[in-house]
Protein backbone atom coordinates (compact mmCIF):
# COMPACT_ATOMS: atom_id res chain seq x y z
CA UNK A 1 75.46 -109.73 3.89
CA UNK A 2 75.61 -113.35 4.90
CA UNK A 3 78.41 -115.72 3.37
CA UNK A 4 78.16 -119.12 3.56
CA UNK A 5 81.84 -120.42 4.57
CA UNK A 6 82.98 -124.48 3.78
CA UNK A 7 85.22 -125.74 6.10
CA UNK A 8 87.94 -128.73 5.82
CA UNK A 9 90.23 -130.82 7.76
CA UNK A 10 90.95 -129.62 10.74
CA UNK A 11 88.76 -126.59 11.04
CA UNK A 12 85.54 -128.47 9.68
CA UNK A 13 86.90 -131.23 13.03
CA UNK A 14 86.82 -128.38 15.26
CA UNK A 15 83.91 -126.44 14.57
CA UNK A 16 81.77 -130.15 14.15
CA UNK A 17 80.15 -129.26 10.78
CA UNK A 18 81.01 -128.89 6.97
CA UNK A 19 79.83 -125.24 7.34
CA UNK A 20 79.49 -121.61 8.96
CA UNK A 21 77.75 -118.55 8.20
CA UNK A 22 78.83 -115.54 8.98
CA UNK A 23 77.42 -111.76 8.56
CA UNK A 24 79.42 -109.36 7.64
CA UNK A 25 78.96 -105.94 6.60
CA UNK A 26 78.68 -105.39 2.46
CA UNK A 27 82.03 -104.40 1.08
CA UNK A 28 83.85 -106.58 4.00
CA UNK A 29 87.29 -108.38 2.50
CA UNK A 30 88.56 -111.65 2.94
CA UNK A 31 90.77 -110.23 6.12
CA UNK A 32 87.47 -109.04 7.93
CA UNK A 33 86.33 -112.61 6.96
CA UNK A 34 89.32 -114.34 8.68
CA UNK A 35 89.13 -111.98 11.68
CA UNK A 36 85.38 -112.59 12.48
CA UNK A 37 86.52 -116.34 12.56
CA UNK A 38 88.96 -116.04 14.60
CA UNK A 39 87.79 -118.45 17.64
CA UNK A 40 87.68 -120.96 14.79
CA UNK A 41 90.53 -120.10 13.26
CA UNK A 42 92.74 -120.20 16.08
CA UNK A 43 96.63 -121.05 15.66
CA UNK A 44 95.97 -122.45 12.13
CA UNK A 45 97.14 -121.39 9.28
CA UNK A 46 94.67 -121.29 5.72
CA UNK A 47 94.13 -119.25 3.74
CA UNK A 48 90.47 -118.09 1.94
CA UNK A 49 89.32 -119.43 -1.49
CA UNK A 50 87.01 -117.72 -3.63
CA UNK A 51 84.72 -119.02 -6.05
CA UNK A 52 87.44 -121.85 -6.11
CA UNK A 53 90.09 -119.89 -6.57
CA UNK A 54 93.23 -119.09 -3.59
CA UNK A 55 92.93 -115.62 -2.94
CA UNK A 56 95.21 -113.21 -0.53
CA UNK A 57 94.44 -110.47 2.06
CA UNK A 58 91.86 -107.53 1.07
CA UNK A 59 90.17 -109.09 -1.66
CA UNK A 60 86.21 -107.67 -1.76
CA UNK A 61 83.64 -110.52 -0.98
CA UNK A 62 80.08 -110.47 -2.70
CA UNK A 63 77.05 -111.77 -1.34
CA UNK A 64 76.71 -115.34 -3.05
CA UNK A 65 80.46 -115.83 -3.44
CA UNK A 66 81.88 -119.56 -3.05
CA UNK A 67 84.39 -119.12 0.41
CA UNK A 68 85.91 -121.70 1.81
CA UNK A 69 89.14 -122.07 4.40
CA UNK A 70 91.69 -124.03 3.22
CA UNK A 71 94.26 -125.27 5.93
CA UNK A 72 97.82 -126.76 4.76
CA UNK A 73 96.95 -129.50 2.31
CA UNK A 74 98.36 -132.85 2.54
CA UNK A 75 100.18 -132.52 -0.70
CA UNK A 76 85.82 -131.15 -22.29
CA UNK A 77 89.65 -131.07 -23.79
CA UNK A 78 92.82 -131.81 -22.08
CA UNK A 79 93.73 -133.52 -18.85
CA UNK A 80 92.07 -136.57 -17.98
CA UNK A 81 91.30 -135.66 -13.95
CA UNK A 82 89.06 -137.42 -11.34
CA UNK A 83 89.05 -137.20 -7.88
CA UNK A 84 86.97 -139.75 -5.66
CA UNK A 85 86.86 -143.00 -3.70
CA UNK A 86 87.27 -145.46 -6.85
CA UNK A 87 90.66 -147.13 -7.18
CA UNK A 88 93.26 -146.12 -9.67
CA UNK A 89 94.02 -148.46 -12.55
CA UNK A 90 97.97 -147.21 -13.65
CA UNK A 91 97.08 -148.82 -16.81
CA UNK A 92 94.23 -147.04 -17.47
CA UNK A 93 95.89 -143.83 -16.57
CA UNK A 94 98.73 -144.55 -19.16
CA UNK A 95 96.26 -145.65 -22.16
CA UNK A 96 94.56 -141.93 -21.22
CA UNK A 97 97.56 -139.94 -22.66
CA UNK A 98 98.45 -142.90 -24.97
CA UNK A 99 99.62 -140.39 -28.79
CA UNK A 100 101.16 -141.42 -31.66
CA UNK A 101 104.14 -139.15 -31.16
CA UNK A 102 104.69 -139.99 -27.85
CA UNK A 103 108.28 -141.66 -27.49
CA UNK A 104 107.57 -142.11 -23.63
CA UNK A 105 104.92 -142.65 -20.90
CA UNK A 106 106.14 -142.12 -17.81
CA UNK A 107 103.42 -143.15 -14.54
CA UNK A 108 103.85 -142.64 -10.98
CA UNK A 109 101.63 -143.85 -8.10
CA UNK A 110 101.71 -142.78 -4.73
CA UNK A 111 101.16 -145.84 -2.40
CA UNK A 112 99.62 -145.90 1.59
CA UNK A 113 102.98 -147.49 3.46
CA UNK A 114 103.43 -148.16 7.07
CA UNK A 115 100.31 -147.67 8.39
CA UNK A 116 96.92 -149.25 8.37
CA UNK A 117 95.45 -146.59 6.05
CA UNK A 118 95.16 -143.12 4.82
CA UNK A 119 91.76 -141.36 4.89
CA UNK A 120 91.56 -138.00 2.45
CA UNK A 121 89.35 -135.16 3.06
CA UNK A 122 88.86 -132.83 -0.83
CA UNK A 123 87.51 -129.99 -1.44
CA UNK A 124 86.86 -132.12 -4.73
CA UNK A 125 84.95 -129.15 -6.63
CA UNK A 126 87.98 -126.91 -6.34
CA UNK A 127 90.37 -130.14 -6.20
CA UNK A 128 89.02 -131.16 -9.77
CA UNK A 129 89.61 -127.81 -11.08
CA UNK A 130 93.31 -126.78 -9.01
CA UNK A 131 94.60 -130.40 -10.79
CA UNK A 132 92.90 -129.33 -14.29
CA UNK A 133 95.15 -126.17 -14.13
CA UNK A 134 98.38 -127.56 -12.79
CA UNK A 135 98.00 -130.35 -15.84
CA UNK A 136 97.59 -127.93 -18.33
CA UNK A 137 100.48 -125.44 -17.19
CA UNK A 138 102.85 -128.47 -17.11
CA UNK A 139 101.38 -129.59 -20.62
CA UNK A 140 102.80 -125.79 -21.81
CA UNK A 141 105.78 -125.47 -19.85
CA UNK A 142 107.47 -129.18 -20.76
CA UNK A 143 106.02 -129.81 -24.16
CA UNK A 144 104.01 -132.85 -23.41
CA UNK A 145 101.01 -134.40 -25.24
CA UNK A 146 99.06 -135.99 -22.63
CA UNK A 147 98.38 -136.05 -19.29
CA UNK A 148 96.13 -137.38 -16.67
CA UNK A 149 95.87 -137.21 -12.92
CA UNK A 150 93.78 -138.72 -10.52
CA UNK A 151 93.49 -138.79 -6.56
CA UNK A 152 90.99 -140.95 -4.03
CA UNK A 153 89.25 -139.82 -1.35
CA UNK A 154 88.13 -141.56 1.44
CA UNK A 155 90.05 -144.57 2.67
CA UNK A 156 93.00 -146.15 1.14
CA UNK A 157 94.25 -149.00 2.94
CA UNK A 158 98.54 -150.62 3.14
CA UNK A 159 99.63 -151.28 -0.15
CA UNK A 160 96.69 -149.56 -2.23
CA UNK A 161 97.35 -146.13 -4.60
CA UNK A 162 96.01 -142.78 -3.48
CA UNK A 163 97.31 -141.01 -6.17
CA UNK A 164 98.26 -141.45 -9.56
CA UNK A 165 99.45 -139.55 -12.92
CA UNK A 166 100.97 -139.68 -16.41
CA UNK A 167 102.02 -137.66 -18.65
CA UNK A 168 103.40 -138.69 -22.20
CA UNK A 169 106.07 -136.67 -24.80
CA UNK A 170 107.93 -136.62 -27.71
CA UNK A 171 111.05 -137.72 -25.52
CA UNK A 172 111.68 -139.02 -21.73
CA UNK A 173 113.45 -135.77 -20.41
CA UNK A 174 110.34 -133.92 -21.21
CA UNK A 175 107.87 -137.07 -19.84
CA UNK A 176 110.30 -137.33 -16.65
CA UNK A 177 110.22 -133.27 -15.97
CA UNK A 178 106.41 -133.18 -16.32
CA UNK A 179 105.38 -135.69 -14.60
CA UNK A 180 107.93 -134.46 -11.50
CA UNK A 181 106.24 -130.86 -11.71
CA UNK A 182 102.90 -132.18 -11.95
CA UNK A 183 102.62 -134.77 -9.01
CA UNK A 184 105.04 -132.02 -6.57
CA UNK A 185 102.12 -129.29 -7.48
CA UNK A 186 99.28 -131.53 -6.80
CA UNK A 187 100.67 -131.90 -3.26
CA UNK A 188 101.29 -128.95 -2.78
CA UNK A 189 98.31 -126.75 -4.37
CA UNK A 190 95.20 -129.30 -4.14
CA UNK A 191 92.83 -129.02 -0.84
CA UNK A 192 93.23 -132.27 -0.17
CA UNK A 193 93.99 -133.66 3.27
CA UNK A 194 95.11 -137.06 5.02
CA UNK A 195 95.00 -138.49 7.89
CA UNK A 196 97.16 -141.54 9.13
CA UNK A 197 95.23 -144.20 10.77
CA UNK A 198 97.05 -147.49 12.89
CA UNK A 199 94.92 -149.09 14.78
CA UNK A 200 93.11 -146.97 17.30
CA UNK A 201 95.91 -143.58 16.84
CA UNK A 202 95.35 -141.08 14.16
CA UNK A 203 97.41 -138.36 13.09
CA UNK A 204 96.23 -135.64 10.77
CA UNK A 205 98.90 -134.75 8.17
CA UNK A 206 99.41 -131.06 7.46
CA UNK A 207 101.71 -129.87 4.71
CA UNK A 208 102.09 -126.70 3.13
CA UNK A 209 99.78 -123.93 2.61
CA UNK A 210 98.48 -122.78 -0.41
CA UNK A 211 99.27 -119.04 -1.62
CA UNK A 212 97.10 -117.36 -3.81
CA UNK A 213 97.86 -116.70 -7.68
């Protein structure tokens, strides 16, 4: 069978295209998958998602699947989420999870600082959907009654947001909790990369890998 594999970051940098396909016998797992690429691969650490989803060693691929490695990321009803290149109004995110038994809004935006700019790399399909799930987990586990989250791609110059989210409650412990939980998942869990640029240097930024539910 032939599976069509997306690539990000650093692996779509060193293999010079958003893509690979690779053959692989039918019944082959995501480990075969990861060895056959393992001139691409290299030293770096990812891991393999499925159909959008992280998955671990061993799990049975299917002709037609969605794969894609994901290196160490940078960081209808329910959540408000976006991910793209349009700015993010703080305001509007607050008015998003705006209830009339919330007793507090709490906002947080994530700012480029020291250097000239950031410039993010998403897997935004499985971005969109990985921020969808974290919001609605932390809507569960703290009790709150709104929240939205939203994250740019592209380039974000000094000064200008790259990330933002809030989350509204019955009371600010809750508001303050969530919106913690929410914004340390989203940089940790969402394929989406940065890379520092001053001037002529650039420096990729690698963070944690992703494990699989």
């Amino acid at each position: 069978m032939m599976i069509k594999v997306r690539l990000f970051a650093g692996l779509r940098e060193r293999a010079g295209q958003d893509e690979v396909e690779v053959e692989l016998p039918d019944g082959s797992t995501t480990t075969d998958l990861l060895e056959s690429l393992s001139d691409l691969v290299a030293e770096t650490r990812c891991v393999v998602a499925v159909n959008r989803q992280y998955t671990g060693p061993g799990v049975v691929l299917s002709q037609g699947d969605e794969v894609a490695l994901v290196p160490p990321v940078s960081g209808g009803s329910g959540p408000w989420i976006h991910v793209g290149p349009e700015p993010i109004d703080q305001q509007a995110l607050a008015e998003k999870v705006g209830d009339p038994g919330a007793g507090a809004i709490v906002t947080f935006i994530g700012v480029t600082r020291e250097v000239e700019r950031l410039d993010y790399e998403a897997y935004a399909e499985m971005a969109r959907e990985r921020i969808r799930e974290i919001c609605d987990q932390a809507k569960v586990a703290h009790g709150l009654l709104g929240v939205a989250a939203a994250h740019r791609t592209g380039a974000v110059p000094l000064g200008e947001a790259s990330v933002g989210i809030a989350v509204s409650g019955a009371h600010r412990g809750e508001a303050f909790a969530g919106a913690r939980d929410v914004i340390d998942r989203i940089k940790d869990e969402a394929p989406i990369w940065k890379v520092e640029v001053d001037g002529a240097d650039r420096r990729r930024v690698d963070g944690n890998l992703p494990s699989a539910d």
